[in-house]
Protein backbone atom coordinates (compact mmCIF):
# COMPACT_ATOMS: atom_id res chain seq x y z
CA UNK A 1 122.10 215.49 75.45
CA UNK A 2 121.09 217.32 72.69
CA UNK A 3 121.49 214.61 69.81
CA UNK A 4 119.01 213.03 68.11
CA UNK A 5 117.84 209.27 68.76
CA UNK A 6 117.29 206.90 65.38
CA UNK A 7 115.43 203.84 65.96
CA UNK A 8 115.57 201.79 62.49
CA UNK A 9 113.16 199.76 62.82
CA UNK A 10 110.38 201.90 64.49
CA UNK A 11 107.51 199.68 65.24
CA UNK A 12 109.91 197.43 67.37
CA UNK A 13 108.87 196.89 70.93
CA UNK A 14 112.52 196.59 71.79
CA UNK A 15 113.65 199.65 69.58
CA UNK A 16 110.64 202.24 71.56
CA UNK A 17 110.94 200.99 74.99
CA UNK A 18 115.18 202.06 74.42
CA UNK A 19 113.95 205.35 72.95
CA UNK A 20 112.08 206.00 75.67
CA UNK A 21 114.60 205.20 78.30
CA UNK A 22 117.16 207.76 76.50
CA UNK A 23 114.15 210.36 76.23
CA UNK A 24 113.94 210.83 80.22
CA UNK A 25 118.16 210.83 80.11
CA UNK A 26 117.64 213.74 78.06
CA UNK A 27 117.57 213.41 74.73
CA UNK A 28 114.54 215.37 72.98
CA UNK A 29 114.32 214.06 69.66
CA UNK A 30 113.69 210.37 68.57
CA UNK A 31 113.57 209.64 64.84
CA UNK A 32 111.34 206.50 64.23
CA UNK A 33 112.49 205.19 60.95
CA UNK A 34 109.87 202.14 59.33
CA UNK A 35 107.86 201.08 56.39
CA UNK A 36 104.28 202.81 56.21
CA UNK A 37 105.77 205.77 58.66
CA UNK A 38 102.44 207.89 58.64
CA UNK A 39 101.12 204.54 60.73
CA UNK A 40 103.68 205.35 63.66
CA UNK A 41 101.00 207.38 65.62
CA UNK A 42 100.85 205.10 68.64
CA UNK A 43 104.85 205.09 69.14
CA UNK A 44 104.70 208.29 68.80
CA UNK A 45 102.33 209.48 71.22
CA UNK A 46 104.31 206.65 73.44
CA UNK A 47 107.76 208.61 72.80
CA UNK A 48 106.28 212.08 73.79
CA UNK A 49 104.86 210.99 76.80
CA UNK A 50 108.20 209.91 77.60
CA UNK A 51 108.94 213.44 77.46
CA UNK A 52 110.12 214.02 73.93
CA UNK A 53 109.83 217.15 72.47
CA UNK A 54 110.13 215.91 68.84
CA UNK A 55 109.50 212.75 66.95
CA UNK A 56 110.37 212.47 63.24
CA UNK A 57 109.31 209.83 61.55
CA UNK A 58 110.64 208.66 58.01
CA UNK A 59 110.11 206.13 55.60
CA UNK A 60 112.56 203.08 55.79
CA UNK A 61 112.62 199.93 54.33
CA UNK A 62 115.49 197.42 55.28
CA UNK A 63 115.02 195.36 52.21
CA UNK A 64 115.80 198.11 49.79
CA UNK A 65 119.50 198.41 50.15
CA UNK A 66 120.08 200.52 47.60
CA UNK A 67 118.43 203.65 49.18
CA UNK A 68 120.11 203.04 52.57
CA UNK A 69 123.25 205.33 52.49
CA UNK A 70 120.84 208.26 50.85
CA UNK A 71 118.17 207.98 53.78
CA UNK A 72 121.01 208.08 56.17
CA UNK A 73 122.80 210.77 55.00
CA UNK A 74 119.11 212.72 54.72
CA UNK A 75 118.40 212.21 58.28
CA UNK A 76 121.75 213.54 59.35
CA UNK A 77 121.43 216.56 57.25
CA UNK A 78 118.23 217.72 58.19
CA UNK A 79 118.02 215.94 61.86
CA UNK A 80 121.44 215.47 63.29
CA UNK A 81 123.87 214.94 64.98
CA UNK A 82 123.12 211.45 65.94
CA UNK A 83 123.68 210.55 69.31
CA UNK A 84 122.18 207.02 69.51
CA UNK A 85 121.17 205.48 66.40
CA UNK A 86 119.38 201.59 67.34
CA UNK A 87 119.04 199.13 64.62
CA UNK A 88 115.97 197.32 65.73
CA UNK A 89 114.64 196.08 62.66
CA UNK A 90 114.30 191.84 61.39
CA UNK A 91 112.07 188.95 61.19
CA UNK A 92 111.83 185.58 62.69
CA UNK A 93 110.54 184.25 60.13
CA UNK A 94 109.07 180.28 59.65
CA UNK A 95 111.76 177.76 59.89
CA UNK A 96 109.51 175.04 58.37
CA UNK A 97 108.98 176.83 55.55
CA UNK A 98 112.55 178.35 54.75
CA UNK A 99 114.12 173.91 55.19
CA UNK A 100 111.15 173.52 51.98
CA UNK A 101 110.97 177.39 50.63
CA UNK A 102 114.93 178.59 49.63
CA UNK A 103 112.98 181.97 48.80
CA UNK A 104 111.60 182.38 52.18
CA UNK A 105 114.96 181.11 53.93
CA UNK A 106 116.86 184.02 51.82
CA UNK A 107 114.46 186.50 52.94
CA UNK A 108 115.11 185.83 56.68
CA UNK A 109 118.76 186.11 56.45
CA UNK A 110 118.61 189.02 53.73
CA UNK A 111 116.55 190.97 56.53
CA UNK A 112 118.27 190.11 59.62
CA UNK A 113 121.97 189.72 58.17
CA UNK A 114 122.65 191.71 55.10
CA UNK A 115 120.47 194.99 55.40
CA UNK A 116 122.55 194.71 58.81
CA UNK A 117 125.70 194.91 57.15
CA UNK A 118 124.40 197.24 54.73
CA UNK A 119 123.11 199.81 57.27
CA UNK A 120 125.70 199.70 59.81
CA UNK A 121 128.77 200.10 57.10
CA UNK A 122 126.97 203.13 55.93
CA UNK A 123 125.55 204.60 59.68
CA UNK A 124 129.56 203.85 60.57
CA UNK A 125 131.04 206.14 57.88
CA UNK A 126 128.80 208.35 58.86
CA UNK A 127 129.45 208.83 62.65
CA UNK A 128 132.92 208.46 62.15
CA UNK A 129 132.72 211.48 59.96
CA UNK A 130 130.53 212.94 62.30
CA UNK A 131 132.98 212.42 64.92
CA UNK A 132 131.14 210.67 68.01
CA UNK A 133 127.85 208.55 68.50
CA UNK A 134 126.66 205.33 69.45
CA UNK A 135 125.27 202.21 67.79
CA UNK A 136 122.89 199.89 69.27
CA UNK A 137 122.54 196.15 67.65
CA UNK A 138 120.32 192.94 68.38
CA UNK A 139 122.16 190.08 67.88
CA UNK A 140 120.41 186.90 69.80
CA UNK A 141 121.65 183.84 71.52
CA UNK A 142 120.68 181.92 68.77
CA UNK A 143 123.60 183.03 66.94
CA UNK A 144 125.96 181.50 69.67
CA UNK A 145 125.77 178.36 68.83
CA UNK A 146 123.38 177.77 65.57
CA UNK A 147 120.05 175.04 66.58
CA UNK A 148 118.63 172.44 64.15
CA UNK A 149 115.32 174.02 65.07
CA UNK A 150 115.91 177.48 64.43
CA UNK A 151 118.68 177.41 61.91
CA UNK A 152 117.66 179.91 59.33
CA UNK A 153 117.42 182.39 61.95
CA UNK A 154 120.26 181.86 64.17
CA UNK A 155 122.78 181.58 60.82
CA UNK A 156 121.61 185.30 60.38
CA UNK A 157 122.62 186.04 63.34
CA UNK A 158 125.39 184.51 63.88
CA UNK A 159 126.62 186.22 60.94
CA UNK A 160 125.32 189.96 62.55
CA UNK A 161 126.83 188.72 65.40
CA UNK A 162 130.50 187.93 63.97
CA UNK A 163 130.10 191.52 61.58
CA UNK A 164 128.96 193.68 64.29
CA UNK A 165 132.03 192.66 66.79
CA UNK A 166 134.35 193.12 63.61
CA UNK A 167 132.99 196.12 63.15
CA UNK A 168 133.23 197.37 66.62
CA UNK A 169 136.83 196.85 66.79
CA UNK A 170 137.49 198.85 63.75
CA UNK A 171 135.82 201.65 65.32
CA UNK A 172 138.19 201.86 68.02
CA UNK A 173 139.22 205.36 68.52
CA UNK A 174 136.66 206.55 66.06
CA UNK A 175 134.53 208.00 68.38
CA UNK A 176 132.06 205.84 67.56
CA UNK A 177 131.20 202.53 70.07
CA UNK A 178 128.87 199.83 69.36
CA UNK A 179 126.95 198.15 71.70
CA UNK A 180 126.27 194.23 70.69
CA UNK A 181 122.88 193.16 72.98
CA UNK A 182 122.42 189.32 72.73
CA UNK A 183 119.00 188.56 74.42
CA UNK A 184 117.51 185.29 74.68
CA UNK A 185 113.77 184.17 73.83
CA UNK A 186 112.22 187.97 74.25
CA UNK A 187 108.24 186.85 74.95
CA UNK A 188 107.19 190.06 72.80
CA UNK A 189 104.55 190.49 69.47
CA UNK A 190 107.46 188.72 67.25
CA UNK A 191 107.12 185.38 69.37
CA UNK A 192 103.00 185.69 69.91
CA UNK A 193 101.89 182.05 70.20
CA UNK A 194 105.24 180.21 70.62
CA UNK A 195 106.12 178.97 74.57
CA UNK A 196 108.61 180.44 76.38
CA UNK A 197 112.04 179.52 76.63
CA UNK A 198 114.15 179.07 79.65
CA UNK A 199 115.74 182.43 80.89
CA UNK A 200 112.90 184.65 78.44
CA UNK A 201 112.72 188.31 78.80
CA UNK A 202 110.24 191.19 78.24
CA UNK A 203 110.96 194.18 76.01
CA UNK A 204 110.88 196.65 79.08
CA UNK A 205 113.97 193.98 80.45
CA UNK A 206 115.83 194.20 77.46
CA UNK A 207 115.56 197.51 77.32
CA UNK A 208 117.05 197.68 80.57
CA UNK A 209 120.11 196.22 79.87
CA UNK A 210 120.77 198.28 76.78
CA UNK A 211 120.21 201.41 78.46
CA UNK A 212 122.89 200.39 81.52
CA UNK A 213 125.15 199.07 79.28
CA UNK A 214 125.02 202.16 77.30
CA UNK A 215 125.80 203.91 80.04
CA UNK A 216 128.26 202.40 81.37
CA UNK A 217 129.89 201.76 77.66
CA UNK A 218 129.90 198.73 77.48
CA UNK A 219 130.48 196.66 74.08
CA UNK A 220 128.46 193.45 74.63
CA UNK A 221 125.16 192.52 77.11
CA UNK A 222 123.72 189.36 77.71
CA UNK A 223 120.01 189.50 78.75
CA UNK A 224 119.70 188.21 80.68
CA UNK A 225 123.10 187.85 82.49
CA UNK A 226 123.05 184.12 83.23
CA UNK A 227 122.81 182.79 79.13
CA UNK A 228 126.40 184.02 78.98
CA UNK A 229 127.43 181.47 81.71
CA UNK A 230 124.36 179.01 80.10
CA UNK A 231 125.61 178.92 76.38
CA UNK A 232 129.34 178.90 77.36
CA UNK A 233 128.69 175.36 79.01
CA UNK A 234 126.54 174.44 76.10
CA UNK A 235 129.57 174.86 74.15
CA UNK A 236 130.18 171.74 74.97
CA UNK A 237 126.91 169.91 74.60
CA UNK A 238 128.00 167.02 72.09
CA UNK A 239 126.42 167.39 68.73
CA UNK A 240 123.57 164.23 68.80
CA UNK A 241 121.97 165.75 71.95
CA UNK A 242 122.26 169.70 70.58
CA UNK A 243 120.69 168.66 67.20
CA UNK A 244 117.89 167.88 69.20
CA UNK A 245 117.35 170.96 71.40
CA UNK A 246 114.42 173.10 70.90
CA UNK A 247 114.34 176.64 69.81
């Protein structure tokens, strides 16, 4: 597999630990795509290890929508074809704040919802003229069924969520597929000093899953496999007891 990999969102644990699982399938280059790229020298050192042979990495900031499409298109020109492109980027941001701080709430779901939409509608047209590729995107059990404790959050997602299976649909017979990973509590740098939830993973574990699932093209994973079966009975959970669960 001679395509390039694009992780946008290149400092993600999540995002490396998949590059590196498609580096010893094969694929040589890995294009790590973040803010303050010239900082990247631990992922990439990481990535060649793996056994790349090349690692690009490019400036990319998710909150500047406007130079999205351009930076997409650039990478294509001068790195492509894209064979895996993962959007690993977002923040959790502080739920406390964003129910007192409407600033800090639109933030959250500007990051982890509309640069979304933004970047996949553009990386879309742009496989689909390409012709083939995959697309990798982090949706989250807390976009199943939206908490009172994580709300901000999880209404991002949700939304993601709801886009990125719309989305994957339309690509039907594009030769484009999009994988939609939906982990639960991922005990990682972007959850330091909060406890664990039930049924947590590890980056390596989520990574995992994405990389069979990718494999065996699949168009939605659960990590791990038993919230699917855990948030389809809490479907049912009546409203007074869920506004109470924790996040």
């Amino acid at each position: 597999m001679s395509d390039a990999v694009l992780i946008l969102g290149g400092r993600s644990e999540i995002g490396l630990e998949v590059a590196k699982r498609l580096v010893r399938r094969g694929n040589g280059k890995v294009i790590l795509a973040a803010r303050r790229a010239q900082d990247l020298d631990g992922e990439d050192a990481a990535l060649r290890e793996a056994g790349a042979t090349e690692v690009v990495r490019v400036e990319f900031d998710a909150a500047e929508l406007g130079t999205h499409e351009a930076l997409l298109r650039d990478i294509a020109q001068k790195h492509g074809p894209i064979g895996t492109a993962v959007i690993s980027f977002g923040i959790l941001g502080d739920q406390q704040r964003a129910e007192d701080d409407a600033a800090h709430a639109v933030d959250v779901v500007n990051i982890d919802y509309v640069a979304h939409v933004n970047v996949l509608t553009h990386l879309a047209n742009l496989l689909r003229k390409q012709g083939h590729g995959k697309i990798v995107v982090f949706s989250s059990v807390a976009g199943v069924r939206v908490r009172r404790a994580n709300y901000v959050y999880g209404s991002a997602k949700a939304g993601l969520d709801g886009f990125a299976n719309g989305l994957s649909d339309a690509l039907v017979g594009s030769g484009v597929d999009l994988l939609i990973v939906r982990p639960g509590f991922v005990i990682g740098r972007m959850t330091t000093g909060m406890d664990p939830a039930p049924w947590s993973s590890t980056p390596d574990q989520v990574a995992d899953a994405t990389d069979k699932a990718l494999q065996k093209g699949r168009r939605l994973v659960w990590v791990p496999g038993i919230l699917r079966w855990v948030f389809a009975a809490m479907h049912y959970v009546p409203q007074p007891i869920w506004r109470r669960m924790p996040r």
